[in-house]
PDB file of N, CA and C in Angstrom:
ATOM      1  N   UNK A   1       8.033  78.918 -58.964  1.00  0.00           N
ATOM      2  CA  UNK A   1       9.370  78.408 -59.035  1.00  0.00           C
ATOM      3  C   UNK A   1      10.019  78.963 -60.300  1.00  0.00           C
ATOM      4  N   UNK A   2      11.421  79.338 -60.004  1.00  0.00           N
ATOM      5  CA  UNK A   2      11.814  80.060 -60.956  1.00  0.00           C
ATOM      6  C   UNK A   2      13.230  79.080 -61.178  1.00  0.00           C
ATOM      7  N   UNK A   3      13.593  78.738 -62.519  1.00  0.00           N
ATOM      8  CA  UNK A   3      14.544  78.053 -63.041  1.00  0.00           C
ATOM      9  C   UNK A   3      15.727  78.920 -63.486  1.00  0.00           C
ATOM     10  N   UNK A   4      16.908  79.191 -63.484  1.00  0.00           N
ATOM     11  CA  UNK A   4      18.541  79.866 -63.766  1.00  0.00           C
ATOM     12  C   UNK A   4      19.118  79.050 -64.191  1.00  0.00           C
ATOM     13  N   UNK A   5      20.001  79.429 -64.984  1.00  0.00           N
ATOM     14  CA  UNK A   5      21.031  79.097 -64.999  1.00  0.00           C
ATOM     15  C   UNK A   5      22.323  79.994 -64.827  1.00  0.00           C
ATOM     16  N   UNK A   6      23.215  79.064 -63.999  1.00  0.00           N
ATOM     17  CA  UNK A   6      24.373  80.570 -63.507  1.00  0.00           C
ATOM     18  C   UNK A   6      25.923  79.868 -64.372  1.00  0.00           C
ATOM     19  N   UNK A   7      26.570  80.660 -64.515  1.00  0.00           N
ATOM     20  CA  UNK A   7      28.155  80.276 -65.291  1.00  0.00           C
ATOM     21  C   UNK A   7      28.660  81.051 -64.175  1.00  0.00           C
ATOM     22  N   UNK A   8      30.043  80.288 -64.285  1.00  0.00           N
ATOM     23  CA  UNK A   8      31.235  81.123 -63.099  1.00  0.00           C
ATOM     24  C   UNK A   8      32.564  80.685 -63.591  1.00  0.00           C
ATOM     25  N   UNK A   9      33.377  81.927 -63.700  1.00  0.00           N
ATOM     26  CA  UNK A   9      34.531  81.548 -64.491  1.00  0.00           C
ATOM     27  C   UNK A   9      35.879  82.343 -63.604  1.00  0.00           C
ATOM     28  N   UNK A  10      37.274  81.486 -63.162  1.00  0.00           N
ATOM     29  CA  UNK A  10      37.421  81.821 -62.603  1.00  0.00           C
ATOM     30  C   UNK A  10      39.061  81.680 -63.153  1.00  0.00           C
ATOM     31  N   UNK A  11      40.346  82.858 -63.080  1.00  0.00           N
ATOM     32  CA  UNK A  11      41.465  82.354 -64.012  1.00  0.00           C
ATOM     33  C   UNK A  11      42.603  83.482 -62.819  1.00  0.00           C
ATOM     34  N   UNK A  12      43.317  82.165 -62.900  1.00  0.00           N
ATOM     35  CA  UNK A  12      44.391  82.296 -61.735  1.00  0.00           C
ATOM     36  C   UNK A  12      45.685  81.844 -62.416  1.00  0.00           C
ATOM     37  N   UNK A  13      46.781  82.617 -62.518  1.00  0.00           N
ATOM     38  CA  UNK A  13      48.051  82.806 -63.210  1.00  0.00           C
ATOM     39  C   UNK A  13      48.062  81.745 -64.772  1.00  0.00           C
ATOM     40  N   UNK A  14      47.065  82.609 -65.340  1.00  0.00           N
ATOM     41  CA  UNK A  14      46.800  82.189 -66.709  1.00  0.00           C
ATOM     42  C   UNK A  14      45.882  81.040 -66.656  1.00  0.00           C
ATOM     43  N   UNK A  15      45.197  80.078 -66.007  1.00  0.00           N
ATOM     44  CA  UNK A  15      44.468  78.848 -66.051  1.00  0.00           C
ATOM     45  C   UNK A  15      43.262  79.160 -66.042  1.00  0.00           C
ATOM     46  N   UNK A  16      42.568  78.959 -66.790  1.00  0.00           N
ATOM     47  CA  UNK A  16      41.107  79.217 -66.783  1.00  0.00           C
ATOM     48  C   UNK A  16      39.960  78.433 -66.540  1.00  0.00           C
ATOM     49  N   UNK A  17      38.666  78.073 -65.415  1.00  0.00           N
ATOM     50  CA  UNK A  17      38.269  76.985 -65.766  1.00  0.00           C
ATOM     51  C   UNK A  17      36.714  77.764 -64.962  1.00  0.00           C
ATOM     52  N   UNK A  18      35.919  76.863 -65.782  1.00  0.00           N
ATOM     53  CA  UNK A  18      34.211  77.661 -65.690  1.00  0.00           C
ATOM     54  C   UNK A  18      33.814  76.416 -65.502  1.00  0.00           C
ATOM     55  N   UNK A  19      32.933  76.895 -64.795  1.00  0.00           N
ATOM     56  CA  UNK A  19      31.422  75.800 -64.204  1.00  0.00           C
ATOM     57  C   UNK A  19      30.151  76.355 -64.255  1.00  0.00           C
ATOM     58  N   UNK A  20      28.995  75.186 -64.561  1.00  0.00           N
ATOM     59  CA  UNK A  20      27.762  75.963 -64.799  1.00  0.00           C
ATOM     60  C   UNK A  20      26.707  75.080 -63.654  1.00  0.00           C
ATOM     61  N   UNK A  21      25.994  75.789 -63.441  1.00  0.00           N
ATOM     62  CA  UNK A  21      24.929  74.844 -62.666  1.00  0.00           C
ATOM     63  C   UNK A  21      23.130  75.739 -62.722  1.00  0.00           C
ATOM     64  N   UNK A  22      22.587  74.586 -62.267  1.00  0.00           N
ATOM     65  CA  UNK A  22      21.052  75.454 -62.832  1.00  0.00           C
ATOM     66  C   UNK A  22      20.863  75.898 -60.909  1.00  0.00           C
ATOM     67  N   UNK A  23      20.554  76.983 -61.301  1.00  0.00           N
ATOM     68  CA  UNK A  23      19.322  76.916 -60.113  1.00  0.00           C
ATOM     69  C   UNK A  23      18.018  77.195 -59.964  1.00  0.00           C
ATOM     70  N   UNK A  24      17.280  76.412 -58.840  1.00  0.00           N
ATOM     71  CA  UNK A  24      15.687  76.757 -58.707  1.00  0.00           C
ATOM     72  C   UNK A  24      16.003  78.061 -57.478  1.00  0.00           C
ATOM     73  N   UNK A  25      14.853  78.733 -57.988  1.00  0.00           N
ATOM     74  CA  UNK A  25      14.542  79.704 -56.873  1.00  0.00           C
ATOM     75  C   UNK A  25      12.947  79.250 -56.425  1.00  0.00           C
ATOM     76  N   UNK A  26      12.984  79.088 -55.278  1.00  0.00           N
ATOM     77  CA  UNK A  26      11.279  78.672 -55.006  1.00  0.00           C
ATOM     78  C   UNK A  26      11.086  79.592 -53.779  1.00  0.00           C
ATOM     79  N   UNK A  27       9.246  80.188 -53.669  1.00  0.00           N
ATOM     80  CA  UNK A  27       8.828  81.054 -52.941  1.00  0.00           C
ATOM     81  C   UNK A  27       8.696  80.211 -51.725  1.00  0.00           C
ATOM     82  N   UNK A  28       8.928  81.028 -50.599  1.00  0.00           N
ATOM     83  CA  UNK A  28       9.284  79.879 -49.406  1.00  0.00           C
ATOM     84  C   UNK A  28       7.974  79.585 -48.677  1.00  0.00           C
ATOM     85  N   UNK A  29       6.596  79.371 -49.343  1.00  0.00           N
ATOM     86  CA  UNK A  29       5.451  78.336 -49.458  1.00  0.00           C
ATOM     87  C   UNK A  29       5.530  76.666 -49.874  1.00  0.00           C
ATOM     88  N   UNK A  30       7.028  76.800 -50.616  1.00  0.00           N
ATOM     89  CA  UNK A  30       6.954  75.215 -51.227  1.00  0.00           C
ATOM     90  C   UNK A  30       7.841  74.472 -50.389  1.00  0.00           C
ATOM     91  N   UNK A  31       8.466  75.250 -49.638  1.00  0.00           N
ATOM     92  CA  UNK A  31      10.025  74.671 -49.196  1.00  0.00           C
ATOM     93  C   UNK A  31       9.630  74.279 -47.729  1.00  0.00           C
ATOM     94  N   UNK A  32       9.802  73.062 -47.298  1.00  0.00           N
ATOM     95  CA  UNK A  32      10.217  72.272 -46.356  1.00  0.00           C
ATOM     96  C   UNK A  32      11.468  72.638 -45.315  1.00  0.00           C
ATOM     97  N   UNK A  33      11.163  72.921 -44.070  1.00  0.00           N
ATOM     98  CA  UNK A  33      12.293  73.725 -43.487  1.00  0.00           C
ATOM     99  C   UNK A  33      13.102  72.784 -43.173  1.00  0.00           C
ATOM    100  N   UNK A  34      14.326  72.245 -42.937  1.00  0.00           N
ATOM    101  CA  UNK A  34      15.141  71.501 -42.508  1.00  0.00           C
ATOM    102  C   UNK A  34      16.358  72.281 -41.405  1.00  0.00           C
ATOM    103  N   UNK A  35      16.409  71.875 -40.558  1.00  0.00           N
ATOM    104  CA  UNK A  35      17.673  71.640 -39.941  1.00  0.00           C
ATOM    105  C   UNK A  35      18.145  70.665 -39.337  1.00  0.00           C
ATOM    106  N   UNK A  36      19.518  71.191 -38.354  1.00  0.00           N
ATOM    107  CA  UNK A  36      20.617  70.289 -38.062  1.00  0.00           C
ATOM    108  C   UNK A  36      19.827  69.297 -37.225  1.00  0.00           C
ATOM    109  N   UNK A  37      18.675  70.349 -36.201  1.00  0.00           N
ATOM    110  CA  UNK A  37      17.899  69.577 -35.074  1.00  0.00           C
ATOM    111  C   UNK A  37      17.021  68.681 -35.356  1.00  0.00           C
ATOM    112  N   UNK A  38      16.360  68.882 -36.596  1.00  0.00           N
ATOM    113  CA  UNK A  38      15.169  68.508 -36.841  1.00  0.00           C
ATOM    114  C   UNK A  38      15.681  67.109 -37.504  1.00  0.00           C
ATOM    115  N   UNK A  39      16.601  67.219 -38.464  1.00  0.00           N
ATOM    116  CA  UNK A  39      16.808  66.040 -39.178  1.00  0.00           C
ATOM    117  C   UNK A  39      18.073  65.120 -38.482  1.00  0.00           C
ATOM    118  N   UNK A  40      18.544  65.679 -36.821  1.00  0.00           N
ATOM    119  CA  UNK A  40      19.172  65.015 -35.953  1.00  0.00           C
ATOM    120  C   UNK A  40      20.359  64.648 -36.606  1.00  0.00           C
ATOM    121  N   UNK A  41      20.874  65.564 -37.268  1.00  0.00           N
ATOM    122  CA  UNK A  41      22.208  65.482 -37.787  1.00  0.00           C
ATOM    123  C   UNK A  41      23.333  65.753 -36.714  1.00  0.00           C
ATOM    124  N   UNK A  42      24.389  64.543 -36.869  1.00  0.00           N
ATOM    125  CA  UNK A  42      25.486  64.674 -35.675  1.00  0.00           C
ATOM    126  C   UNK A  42      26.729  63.914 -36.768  1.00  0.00           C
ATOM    127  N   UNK A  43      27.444  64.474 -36.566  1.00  0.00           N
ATOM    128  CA  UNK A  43      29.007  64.096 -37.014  1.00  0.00           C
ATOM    129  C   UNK A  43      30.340  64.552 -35.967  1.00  0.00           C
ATOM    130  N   UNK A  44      30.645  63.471 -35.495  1.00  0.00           N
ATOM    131  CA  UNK A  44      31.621  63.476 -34.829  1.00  0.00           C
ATOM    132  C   UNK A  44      32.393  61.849 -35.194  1.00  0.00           C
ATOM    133  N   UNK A  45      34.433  62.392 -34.123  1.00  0.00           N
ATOM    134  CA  UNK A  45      34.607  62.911 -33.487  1.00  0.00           C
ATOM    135  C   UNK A  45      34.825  64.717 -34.470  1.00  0.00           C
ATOM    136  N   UNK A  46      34.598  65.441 -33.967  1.00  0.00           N
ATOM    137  CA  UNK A  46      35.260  66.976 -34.714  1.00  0.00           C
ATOM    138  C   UNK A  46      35.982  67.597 -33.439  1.00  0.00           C
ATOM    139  N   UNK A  47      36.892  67.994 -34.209  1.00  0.00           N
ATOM    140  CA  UNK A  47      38.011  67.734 -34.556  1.00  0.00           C
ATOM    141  C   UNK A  47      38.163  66.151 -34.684  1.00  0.00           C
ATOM    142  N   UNK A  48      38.583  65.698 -35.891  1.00  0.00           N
ATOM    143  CA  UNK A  48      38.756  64.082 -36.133  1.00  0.00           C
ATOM    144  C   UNK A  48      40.624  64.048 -36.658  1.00  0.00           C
ATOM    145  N   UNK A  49      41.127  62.471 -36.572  1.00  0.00           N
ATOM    146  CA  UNK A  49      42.680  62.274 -36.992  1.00  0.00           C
ATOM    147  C   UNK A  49      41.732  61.297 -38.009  1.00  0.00           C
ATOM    148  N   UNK A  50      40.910  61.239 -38.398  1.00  0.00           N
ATOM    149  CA  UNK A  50      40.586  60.331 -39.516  1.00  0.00           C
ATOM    150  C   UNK A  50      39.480  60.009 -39.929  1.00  0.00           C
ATOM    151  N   UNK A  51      38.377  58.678 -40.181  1.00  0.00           N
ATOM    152  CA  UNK A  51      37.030  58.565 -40.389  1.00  0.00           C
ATOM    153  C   UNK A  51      36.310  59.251 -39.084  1.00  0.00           C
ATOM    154  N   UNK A  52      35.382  59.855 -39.491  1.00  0.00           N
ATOM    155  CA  UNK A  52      34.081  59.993 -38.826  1.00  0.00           C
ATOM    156  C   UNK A  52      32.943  59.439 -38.926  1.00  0.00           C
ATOM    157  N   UNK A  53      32.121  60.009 -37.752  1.00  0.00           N
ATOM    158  CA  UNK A  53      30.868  58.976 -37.712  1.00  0.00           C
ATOM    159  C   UNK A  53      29.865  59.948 -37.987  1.00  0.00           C
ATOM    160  N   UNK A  54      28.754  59.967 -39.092  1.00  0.00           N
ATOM    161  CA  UNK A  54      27.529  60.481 -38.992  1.00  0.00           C
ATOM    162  C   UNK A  54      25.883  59.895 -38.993  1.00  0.00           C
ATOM    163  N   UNK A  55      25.490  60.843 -38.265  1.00  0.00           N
ATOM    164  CA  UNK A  55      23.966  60.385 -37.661  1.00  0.00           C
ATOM    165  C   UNK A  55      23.042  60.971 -38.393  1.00  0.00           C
ATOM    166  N   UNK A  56      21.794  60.935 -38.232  1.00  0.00           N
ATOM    167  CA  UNK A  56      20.891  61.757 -39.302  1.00  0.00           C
ATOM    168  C   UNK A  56      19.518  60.810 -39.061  1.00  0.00           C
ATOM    169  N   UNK A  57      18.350  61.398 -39.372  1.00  0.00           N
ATOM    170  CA  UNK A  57      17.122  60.796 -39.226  1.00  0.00           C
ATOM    171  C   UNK A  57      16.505  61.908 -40.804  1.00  0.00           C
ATOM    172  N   UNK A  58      16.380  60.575 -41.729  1.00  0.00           N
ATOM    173  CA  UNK A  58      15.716  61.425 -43.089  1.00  0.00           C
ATOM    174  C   UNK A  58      14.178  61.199 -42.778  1.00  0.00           C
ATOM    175  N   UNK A  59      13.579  61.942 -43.397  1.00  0.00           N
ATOM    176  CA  UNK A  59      12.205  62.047 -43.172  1.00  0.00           C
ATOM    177  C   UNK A  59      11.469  60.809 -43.938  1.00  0.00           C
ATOM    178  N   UNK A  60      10.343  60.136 -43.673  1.00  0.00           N
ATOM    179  CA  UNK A  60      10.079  59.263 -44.465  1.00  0.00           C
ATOM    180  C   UNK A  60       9.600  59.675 -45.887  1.00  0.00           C
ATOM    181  N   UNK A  61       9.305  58.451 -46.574  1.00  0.00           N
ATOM    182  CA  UNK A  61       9.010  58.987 -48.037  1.00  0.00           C
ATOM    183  C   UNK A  61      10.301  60.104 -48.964  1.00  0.00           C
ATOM    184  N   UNK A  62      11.258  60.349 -48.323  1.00  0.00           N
ATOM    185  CA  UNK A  62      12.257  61.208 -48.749  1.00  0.00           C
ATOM    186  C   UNK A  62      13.216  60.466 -49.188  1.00  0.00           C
ATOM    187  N   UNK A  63      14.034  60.890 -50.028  1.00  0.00           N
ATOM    188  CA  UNK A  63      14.949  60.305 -50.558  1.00  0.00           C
ATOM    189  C   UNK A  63      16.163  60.961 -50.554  1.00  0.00           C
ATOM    190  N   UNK A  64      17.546  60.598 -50.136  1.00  0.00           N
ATOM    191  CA  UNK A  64      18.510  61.789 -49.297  1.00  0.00           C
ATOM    192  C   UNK A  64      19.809  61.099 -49.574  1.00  0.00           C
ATOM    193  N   UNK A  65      21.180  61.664 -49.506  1.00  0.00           N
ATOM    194  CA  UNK A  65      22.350  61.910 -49.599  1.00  0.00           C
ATOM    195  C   UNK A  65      23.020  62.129 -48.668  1.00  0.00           C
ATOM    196  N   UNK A  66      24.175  62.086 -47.967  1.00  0.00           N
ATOM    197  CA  UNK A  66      25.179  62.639 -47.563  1.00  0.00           C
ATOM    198  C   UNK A  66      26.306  62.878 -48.330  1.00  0.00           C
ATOM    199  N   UNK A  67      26.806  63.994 -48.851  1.00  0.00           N
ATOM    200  CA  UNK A  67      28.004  64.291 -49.599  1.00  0.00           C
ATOM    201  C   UNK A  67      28.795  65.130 -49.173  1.00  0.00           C
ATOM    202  N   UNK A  68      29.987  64.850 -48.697  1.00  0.00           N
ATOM    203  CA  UNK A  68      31.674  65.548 -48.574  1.00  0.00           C
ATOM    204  C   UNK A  68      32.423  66.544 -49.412  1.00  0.00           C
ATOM    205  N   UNK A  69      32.837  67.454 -49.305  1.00  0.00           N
ATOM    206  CA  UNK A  69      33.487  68.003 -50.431  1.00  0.00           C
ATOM    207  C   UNK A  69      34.819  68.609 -49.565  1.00  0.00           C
ATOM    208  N   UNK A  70      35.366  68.707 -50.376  1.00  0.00           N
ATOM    209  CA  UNK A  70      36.786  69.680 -49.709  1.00  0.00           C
ATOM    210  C   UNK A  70      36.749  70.943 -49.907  1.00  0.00           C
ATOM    211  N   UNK A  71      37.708  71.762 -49.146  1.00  0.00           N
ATOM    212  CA  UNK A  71      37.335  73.126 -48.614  1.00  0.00           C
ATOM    213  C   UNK A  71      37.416  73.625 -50.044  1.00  0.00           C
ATOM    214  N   UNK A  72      37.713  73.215 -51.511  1.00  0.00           N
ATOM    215  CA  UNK A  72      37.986  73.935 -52.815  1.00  0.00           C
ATOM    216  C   UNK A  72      36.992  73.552 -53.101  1.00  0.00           C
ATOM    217  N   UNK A  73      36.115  72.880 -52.927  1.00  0.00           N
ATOM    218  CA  UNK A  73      34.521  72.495 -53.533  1.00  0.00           C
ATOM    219  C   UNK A  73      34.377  71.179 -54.190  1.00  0.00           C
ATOM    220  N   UNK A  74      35.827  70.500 -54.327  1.00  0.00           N
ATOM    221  CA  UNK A  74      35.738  69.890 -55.286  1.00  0.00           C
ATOM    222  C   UNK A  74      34.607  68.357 -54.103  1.00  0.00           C
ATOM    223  N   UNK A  75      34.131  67.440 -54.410  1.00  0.00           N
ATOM    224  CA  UNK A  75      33.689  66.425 -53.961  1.00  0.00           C
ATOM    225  C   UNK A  75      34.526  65.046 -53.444  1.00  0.00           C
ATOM    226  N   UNK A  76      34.188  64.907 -52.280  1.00  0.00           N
ATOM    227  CA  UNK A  76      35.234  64.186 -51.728  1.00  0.00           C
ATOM    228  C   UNK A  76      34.411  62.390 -51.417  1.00  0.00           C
ATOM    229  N   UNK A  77      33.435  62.540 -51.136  1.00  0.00           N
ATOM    230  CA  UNK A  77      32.832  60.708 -50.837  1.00  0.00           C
ATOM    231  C   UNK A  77      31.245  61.176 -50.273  1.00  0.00           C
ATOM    232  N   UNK A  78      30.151  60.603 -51.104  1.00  0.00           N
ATOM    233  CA  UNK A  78      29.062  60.616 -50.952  1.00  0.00           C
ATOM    234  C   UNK A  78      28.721  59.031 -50.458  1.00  0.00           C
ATOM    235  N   UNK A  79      27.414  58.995 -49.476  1.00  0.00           N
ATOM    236  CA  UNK A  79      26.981  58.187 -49.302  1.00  0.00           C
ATOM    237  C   UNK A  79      25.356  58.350 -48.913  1.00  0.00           C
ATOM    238  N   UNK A  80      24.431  56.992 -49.278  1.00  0.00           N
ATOM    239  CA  UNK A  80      22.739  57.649 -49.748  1.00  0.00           C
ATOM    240  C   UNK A  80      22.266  57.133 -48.181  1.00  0.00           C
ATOM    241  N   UNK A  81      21.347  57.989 -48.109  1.00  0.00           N
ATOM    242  CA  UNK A  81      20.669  57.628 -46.867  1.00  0.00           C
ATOM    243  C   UNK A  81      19.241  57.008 -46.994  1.00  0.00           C
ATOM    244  N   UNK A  82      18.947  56.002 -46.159  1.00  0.00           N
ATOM    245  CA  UNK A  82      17.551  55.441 -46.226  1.00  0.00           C
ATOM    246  C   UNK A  82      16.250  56.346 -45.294  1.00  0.00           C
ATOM    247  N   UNK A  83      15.462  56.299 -45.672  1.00  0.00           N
ATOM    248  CA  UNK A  83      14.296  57.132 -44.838  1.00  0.00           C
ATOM    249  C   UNK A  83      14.460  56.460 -43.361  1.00  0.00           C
ATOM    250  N   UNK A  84      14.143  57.616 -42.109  1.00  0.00           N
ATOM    251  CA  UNK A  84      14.673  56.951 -40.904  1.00  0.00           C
ATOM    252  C   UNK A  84      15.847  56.847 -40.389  1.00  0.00           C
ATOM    253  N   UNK A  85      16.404  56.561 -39.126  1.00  0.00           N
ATOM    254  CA  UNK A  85      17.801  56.580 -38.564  1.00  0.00           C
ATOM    255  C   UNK A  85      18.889  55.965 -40.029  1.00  0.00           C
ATOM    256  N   UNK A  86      19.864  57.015 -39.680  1.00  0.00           N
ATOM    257  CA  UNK A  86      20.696  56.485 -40.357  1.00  0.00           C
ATOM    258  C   UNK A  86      21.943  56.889 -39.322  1.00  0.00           C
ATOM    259  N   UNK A  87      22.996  55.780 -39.257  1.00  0.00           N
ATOM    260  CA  UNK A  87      24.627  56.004 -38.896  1.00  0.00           C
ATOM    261  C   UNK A  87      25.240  55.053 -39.393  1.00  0.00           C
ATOM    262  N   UNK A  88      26.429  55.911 -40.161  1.00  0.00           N
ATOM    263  CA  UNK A  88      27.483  55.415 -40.897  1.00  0.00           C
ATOM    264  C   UNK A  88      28.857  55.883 -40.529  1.00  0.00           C
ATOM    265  N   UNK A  89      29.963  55.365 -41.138  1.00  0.00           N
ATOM    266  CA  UNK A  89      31.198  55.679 -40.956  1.00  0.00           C
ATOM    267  C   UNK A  89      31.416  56.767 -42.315  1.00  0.00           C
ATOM    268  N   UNK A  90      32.116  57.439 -42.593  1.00  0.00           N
ATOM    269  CA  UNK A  90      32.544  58.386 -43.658  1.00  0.00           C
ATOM    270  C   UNK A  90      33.775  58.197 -43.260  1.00  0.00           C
ATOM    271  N   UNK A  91      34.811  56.996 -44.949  1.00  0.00           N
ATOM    272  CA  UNK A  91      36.030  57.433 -44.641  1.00  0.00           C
ATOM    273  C   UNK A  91      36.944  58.387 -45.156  1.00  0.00           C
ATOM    274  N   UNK A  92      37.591  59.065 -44.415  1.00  0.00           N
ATOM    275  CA  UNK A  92      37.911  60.485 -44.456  1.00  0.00           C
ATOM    276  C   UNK A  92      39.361  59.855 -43.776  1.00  0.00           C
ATOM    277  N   UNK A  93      40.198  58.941 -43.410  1.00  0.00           N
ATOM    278  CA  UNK A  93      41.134  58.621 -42.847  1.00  0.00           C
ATOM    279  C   UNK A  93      42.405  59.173 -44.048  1.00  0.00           C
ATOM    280  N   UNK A  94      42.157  58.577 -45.259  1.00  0.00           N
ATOM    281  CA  UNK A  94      43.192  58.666 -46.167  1.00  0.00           C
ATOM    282  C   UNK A  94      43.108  60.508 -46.998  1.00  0.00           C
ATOM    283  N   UNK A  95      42.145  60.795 -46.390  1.00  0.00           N
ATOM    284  CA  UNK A  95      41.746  62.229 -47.277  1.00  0.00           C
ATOM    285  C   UNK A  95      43.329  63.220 -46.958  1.00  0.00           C
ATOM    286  N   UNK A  96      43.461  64.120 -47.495  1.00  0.00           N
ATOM    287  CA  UNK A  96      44.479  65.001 -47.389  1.00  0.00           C
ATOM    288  C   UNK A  96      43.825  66.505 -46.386  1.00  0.00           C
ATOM    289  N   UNK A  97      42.760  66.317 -46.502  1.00  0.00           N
ATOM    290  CA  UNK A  97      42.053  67.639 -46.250  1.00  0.00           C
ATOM    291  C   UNK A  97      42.342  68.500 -44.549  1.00  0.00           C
ATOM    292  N   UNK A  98      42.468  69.849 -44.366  1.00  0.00           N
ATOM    293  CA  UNK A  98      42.134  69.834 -42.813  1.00  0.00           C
ATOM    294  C   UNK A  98      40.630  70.209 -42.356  1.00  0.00           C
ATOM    295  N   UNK A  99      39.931  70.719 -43.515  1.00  0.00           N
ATOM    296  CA  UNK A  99      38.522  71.165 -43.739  1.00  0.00           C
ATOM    297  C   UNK A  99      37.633  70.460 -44.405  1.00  0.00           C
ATOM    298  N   UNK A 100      36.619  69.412 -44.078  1.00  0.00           N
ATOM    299  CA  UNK A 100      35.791  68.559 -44.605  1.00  0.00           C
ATOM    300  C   UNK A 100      34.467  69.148 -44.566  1.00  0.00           C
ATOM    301  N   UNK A 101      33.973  69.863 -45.375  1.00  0.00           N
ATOM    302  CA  UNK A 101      31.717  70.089 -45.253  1.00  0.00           C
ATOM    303  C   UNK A 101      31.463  69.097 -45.745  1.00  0.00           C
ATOM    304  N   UNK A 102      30.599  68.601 -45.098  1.00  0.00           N
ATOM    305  CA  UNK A 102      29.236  67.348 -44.734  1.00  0.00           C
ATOM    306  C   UNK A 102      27.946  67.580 -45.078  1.00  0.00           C
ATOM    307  N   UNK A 103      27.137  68.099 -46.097  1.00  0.00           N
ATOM    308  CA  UNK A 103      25.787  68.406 -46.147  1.00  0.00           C
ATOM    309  C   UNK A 103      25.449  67.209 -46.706  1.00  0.00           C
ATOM    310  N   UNK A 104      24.138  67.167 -46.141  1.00  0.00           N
ATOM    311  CA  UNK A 104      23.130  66.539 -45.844  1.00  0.00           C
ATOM    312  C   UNK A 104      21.804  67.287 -47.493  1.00  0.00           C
ATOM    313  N   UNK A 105      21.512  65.994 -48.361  1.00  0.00           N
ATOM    314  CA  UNK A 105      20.883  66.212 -49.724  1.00  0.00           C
ATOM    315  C   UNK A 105      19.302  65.905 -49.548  1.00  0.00           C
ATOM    316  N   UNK A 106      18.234  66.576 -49.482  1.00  0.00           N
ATOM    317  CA  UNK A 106      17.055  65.974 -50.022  1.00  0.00           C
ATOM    318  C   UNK A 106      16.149  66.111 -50.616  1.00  0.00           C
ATOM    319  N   UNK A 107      15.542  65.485 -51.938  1.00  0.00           N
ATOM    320  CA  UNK A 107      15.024  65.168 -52.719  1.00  0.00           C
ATOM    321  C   UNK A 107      16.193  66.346 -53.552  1.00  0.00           C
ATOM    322  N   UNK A 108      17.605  66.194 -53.930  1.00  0.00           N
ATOM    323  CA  UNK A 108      18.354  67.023 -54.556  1.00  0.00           C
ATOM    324  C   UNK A 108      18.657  68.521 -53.615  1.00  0.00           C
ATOM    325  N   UNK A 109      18.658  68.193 -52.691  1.00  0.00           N
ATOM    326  CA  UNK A 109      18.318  70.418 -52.149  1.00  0.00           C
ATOM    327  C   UNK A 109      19.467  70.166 -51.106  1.00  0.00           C
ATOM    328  N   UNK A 110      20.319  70.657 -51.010  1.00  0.00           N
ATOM    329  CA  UNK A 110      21.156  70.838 -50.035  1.00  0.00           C
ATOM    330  C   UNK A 110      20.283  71.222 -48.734  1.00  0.00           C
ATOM    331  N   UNK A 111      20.658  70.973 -47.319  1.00  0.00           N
ATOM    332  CA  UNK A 111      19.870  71.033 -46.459  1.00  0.00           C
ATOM    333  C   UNK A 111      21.098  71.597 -45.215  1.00  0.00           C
ATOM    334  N   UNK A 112      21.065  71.420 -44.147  1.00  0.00           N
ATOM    335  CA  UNK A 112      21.909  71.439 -43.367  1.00  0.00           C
ATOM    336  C   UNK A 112      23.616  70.927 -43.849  1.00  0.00           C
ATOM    337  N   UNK A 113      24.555  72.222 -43.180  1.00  0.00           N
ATOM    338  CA  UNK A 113      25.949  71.119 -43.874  1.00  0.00           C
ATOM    339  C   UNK A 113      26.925  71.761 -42.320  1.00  0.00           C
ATOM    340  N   UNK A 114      27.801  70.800 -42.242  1.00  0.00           N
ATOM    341  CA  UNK A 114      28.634  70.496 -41.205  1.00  0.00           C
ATOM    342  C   UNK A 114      30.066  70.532 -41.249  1.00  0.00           C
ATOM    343  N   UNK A 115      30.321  71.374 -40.940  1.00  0.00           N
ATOM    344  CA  UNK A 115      32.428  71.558 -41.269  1.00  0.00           C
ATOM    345  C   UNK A 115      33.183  70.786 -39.850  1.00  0.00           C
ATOM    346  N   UNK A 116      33.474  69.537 -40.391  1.00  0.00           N
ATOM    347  CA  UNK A 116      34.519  68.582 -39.709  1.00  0.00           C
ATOM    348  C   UNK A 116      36.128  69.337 -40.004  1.00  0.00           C
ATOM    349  N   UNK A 117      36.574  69.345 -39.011  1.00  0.00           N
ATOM    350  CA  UNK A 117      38.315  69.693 -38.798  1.00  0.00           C
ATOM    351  C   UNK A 117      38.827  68.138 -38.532  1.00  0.00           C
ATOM    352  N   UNK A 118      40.107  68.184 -39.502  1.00  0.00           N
ATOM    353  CA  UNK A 118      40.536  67.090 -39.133  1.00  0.00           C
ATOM    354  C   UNK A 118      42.439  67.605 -38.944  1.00  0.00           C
ATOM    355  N   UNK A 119      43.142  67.003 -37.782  1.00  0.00           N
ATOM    356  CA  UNK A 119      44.377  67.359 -37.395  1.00  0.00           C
ATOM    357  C   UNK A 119      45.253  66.154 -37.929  1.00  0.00           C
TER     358      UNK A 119
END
């Protein structure tokens, strides 16, 4: 496992603004495969006029997230998931957004993520 750190700096009609974040690089012996199927991830309605509903089955012993962000990255409404079925509402009614990603967090690792349209 290999530890980074990355900077990103980005300046648009004079405004300047940088972000840093670490990353792991791990040889793909350690890594746990996840997907949409496996971890029974469903979010609908998509196309949505407001809250949506998401589904998900976290693995036991795992400890997991659902977090929203808007199409600029910025973070829009997280909510934690318990090991086992999970369905919740995500409200997204009052959001401004027409592009919502939905990934799915575990033990910190981004896993599967889901782009909701909303009209």
């Amino acid at each position: 496992m290999l530890k980074t750190f990355v900077t990103v700096t980005v300046t648009e009609d004079g405004c300047t603004k940088t972000a840093q974040a670490t990353i792991w690089v791990l040889n793909g012996t350690v890594l746990e495969e996840y997907t949409k199927e496996s971890l029974q991830f469903n979010v609908y309605p998509n196309p949505t006029t407001g809250d949506f509903t998401i589904e998900c089955t976290l693995p036991q012993n795992k400890t997991g997230k659902v977090k929203a962000y808007r199409n600029t990255g910025s973070q829009s409404g997280e909510h934690p998931l318990e090991p086992g079925y999970n369905k919740f509402i995500m409200p997204a009614g009052k959001w401004n957004e027409n592009v919502i990603l939905v990934g799915i967090y575990i033990e910190g690792r981004q896993v599967p993520v889901e782009k909701v349209v909303k009209k």
